[in-house]
C-alpha atoms as a PDB file:
ATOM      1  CA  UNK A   1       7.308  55.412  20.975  1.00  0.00           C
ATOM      2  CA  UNK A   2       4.959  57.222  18.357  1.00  0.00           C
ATOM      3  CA  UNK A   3       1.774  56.934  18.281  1.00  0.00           C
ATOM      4  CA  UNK A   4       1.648  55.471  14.716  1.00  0.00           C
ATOM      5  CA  UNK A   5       4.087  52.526  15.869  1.00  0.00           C
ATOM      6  CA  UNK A   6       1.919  52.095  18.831  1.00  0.00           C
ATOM      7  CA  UNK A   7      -1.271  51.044  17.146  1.00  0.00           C
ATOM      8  CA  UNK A   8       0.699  49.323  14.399  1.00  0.00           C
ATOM      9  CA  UNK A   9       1.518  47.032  17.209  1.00  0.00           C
ATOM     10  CA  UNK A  10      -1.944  46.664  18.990  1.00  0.00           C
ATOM     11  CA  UNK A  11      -3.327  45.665  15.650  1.00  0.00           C
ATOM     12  CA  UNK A  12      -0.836  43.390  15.516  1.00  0.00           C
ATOM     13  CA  UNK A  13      -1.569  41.503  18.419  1.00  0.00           C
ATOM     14  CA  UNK A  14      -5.001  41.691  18.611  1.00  0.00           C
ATOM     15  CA  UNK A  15      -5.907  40.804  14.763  1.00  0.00           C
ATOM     16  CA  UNK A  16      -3.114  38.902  13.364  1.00  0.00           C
ATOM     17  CA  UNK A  17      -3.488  36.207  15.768  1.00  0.00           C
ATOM     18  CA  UNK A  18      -7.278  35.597  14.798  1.00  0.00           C
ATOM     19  CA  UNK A  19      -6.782  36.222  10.825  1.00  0.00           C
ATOM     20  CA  UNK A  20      -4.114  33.341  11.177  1.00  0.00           C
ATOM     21  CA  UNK A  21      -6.591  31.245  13.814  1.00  0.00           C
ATOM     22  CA  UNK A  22      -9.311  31.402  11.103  1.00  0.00           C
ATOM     23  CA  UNK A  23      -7.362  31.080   8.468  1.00  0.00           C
ATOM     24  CA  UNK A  24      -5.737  27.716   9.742  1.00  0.00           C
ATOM     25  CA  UNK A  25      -9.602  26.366  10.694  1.00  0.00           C
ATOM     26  CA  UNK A  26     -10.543  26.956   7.796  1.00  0.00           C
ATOM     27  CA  UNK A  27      -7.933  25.023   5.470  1.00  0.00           C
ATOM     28  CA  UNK A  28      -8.106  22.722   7.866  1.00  0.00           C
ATOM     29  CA  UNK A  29     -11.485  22.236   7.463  1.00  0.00           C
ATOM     30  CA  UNK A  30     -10.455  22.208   3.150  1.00  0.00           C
ATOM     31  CA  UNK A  31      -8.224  20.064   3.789  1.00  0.00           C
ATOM     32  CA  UNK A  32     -10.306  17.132   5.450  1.00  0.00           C
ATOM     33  CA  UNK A  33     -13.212  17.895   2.436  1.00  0.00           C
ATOM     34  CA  UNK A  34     -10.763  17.339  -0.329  1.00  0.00           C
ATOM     35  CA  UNK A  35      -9.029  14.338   1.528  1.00  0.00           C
ATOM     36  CA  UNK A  36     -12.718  12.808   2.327  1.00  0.00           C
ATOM     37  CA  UNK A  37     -13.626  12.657  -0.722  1.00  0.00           C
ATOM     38  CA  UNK A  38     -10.437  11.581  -2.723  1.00  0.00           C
ATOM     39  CA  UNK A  39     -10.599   8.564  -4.362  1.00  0.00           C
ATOM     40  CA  UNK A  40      -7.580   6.566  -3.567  1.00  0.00           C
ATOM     41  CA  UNK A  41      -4.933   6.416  -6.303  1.00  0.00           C
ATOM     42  CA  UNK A  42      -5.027   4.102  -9.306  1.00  0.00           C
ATOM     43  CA  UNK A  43      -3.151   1.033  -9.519  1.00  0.00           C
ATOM     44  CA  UNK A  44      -0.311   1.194 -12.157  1.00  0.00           C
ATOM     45  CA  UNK A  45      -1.233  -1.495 -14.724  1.00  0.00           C
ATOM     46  CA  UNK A  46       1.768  -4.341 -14.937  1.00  0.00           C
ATOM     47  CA  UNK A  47       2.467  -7.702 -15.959  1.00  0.00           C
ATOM     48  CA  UNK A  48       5.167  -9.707 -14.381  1.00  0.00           C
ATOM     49  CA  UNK A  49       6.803 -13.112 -14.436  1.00  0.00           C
ATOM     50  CA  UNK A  50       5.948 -15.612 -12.298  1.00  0.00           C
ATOM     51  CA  UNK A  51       8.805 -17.868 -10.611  1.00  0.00           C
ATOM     52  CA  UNK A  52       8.307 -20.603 -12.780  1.00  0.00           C
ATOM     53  CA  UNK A  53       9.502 -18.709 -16.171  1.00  0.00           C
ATOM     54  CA  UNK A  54       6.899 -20.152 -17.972  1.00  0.00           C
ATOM     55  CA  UNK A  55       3.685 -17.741 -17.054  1.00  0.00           C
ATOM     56  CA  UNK A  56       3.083 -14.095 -16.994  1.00  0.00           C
ATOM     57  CA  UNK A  57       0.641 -12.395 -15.065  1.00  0.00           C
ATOM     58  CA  UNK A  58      -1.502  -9.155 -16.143  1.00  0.00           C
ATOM     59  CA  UNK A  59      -3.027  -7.009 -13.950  1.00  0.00           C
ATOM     60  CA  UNK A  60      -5.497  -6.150 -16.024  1.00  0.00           C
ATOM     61  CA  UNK A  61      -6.943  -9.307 -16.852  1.00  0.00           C
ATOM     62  CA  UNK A  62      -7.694  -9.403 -12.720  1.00  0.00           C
ATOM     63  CA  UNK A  63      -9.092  -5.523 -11.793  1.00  0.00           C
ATOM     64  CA  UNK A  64     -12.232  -6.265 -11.361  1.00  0.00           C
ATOM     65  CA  UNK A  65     -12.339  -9.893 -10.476  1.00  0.00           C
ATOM     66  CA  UNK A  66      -9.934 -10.156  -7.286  1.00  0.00           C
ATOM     67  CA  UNK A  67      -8.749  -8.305  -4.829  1.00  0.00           C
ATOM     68  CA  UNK A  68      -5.203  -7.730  -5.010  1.00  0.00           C
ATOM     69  CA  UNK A  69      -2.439  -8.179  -2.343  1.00  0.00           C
ATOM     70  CA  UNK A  70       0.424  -6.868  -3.488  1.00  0.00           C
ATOM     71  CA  UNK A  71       3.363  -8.292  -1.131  1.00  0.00           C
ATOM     72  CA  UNK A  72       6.867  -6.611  -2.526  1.00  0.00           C
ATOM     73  CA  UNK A  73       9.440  -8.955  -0.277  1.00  0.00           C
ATOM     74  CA  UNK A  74      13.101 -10.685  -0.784  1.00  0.00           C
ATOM     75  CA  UNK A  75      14.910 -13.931   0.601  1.00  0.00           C
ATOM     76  CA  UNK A  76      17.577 -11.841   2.395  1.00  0.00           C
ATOM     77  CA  UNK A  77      15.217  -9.339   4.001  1.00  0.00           C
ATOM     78  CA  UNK A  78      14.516 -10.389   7.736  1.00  0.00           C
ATOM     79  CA  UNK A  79      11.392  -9.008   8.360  1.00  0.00           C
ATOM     80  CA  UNK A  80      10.183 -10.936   5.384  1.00  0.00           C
ATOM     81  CA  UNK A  81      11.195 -14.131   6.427  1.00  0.00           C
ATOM     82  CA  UNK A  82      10.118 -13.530  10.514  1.00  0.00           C
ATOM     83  CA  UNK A  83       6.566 -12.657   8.161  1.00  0.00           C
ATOM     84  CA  UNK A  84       6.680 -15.784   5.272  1.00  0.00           C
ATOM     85  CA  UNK A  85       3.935 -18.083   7.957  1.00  0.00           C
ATOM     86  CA  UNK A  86       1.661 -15.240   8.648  1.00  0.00           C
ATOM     87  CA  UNK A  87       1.390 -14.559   5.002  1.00  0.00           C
ATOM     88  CA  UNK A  88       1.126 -17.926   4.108  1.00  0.00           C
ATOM     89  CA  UNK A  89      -1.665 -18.019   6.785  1.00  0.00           C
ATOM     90  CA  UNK A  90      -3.887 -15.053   5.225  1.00  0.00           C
ATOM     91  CA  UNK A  91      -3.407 -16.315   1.839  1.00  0.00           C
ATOM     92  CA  UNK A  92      -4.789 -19.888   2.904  1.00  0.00           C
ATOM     93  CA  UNK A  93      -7.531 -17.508   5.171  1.00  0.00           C
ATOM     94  CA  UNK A  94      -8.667 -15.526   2.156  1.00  0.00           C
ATOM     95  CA  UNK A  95      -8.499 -18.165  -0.513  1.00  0.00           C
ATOM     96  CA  UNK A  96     -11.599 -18.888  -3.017  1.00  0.00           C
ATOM     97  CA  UNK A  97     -13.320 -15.615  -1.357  1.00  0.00           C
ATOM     98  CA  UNK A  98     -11.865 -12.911  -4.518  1.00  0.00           C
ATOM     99  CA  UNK A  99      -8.569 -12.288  -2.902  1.00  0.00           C
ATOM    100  CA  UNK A 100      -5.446 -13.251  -4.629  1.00  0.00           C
ATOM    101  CA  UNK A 101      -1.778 -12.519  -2.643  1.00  0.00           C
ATOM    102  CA  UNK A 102       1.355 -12.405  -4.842  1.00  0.00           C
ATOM    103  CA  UNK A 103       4.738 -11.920  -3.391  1.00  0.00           C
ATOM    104  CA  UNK A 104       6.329  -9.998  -5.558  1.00  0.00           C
ATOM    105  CA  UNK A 105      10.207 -10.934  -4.972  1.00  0.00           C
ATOM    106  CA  UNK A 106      12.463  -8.026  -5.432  1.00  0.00           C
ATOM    107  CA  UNK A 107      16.219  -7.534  -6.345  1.00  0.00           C
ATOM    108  CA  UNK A 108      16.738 -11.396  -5.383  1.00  0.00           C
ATOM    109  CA  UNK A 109      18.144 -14.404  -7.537  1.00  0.00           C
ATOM    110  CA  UNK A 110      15.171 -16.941  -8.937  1.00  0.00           C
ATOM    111  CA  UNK A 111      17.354 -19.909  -7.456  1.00  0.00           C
ATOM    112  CA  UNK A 112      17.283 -17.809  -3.674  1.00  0.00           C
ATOM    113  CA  UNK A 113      13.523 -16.932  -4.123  1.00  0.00           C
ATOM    114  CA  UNK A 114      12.775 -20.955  -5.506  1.00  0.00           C
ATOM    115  CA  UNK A 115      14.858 -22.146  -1.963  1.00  0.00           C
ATOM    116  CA  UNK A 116      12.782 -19.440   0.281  1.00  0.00           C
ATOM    117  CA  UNK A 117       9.223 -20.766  -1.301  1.00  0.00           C
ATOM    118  CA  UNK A 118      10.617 -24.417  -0.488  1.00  0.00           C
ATOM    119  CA  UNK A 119      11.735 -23.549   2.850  1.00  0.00           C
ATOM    120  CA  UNK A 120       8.457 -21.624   3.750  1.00  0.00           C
ATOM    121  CA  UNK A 121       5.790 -23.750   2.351  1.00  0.00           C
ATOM    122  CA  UNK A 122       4.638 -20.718  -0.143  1.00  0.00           C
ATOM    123  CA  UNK A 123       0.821 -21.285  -1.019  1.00  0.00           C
ATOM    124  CA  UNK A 124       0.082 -18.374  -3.052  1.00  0.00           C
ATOM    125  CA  UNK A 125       2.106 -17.243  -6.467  1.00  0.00           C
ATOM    126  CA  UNK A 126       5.737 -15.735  -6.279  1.00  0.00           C
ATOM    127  CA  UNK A 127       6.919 -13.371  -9.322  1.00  0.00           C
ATOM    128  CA  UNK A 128       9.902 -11.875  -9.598  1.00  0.00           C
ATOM    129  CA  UNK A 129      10.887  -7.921 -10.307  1.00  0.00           C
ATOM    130  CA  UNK A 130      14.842  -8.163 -10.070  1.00  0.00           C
ATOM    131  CA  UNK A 131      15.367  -4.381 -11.240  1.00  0.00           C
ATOM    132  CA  UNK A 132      12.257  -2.854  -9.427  1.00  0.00           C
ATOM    133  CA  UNK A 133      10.162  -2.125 -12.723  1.00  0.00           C
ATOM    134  CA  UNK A 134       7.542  -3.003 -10.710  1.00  0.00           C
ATOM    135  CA  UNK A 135       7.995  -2.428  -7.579  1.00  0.00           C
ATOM    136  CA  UNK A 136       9.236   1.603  -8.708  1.00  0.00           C
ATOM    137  CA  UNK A 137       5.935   2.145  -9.995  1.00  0.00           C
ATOM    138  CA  UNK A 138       3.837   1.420  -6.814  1.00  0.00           C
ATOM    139  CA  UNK A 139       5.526   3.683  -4.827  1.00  0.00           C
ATOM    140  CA  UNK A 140       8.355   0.252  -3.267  1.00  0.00           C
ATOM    141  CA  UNK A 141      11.017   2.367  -0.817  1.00  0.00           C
ATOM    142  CA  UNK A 142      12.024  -1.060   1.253  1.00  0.00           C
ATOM    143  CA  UNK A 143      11.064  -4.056   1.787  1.00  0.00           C
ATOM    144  CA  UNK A 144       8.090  -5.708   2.999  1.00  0.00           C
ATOM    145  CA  UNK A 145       6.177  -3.323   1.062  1.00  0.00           C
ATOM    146  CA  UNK A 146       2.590  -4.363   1.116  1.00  0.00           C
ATOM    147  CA  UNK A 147      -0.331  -2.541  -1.331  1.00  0.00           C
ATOM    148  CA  UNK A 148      -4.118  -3.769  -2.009  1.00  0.00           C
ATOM    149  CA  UNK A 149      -5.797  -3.027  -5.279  1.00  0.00           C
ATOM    150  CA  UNK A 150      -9.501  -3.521  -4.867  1.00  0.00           C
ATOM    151  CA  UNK A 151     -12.168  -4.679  -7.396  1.00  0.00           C
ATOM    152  CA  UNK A 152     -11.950  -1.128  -8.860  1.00  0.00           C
ATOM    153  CA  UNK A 153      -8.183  -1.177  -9.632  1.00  0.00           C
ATOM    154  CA  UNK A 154      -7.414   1.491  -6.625  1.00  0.00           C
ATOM    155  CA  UNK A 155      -4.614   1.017  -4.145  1.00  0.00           C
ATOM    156  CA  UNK A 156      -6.683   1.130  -1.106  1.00  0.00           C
ATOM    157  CA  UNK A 157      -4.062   0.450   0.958  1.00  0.00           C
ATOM    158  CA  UNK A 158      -0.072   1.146   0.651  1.00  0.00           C
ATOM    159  CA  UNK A 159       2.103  -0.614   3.611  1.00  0.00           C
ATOM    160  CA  UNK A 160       5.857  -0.244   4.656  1.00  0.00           C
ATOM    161  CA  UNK A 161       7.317  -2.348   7.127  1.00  0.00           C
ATOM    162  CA  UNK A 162       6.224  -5.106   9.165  1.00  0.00           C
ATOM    163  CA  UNK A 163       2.516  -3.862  10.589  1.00  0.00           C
ATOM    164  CA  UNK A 164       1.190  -5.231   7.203  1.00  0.00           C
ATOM    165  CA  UNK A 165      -0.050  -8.303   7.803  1.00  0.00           C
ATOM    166  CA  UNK A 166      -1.589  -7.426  11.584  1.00  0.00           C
ATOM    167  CA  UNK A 167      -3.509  -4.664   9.656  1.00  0.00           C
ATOM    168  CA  UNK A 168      -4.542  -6.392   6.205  1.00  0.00           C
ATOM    169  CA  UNK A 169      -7.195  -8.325   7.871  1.00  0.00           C
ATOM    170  CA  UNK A 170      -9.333  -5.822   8.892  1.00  0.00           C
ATOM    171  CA  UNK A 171      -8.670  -3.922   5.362  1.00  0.00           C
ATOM    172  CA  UNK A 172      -9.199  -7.340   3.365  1.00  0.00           C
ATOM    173  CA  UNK A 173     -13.303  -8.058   6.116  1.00  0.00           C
ATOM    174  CA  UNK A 174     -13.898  -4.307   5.014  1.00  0.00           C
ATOM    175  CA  UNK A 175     -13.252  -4.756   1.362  1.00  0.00           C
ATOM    176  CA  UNK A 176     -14.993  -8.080   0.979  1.00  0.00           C
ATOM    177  CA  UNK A 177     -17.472  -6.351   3.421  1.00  0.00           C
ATOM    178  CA  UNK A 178     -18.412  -3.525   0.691  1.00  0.00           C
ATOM    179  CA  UNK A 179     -17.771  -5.917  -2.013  1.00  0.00           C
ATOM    180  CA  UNK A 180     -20.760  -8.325  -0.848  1.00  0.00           C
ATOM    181  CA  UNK A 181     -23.302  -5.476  -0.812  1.00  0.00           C
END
């Protein structure tokens, strides 16, 4: 071994190790600055049709005067049905207090969605997005797919799967929480 490869490899394993070390602490600590203080994203603006046929709903004729919960769900999908009572539960919870749910029925027939809200006793307002043109533009990869817009039009919270509605209490206290103030 020559000298020159010798010390080529001490430096190597006595400063390469730290240079990375330091570097990884500090884009960590980048990384948690940036994400700290990152507004969440903004809610795509939409209007949809409710189940009825007969009214439309903007979403910017409500940023800034409800809360949104965003429930993306279908007849068929299991989870959604095990879910329709708990839902139905926080809507009735958080009604009158500036949070409005909307199940937002996707790739589903109006007559299957019209025989789900009779079956499950649906208190809050049921659109339909057959082809996803909604649903696409908040991010929807399966259903339930839960998001809430706050006052401010952000998507404060984005949800796939069933831990939606054991979390969206504690997000919904919070928001009404820092709404109050």
């Amino acid at each position: 071994m020559t000298f020159r490869s010798s010390c080529s490899r001490s430096f190597t394993r006595a400063i390469i190790p730290s240079v990375f070390a330091r570097a990884l602490a500090l884009l960590s600590l980048l990384a948690a600055i940036v994400t700290s203080s990152e507004a969440a994203p903004a809610a795509p603006g939409f209007k949809i049709s409710l189940l009825d046929g007969k009214t439309s709903l903007d979403s910017r004729e409500l940023i800034g005067k409800t809360v949104l919960v965003l429930r993306f769900q279908a007849s068929w999908c299991r989870p959604c049905v095990r879910e329709s009572q708990a839902l139905a539960q926080l809507a009735e919870r958080y009604r009158g207090r500036g949070i409005e749910v909307l199940a937002i029925h996707v790739q589903d027939a109006p007559a299957d969605v019209q025989r789900f809200v009779a079956e499950h006793r649906v208190p809050y307002k049921v659109a339909l997005d057959p082809r996803l043109s909604v649903g696409n533009r908040f991010g929807f990869r399966g259903t339930p797919y839960t998001v809430v817009v706050d006052l401010r039009g952000e998507m404060v919270a984005r949800i796939h799967g069933e831990s939606a509605l054991t979390r969206l209490p504690r997000i919904l206290d919070g928001l009404l929480a820092k709404n109050a103030k």
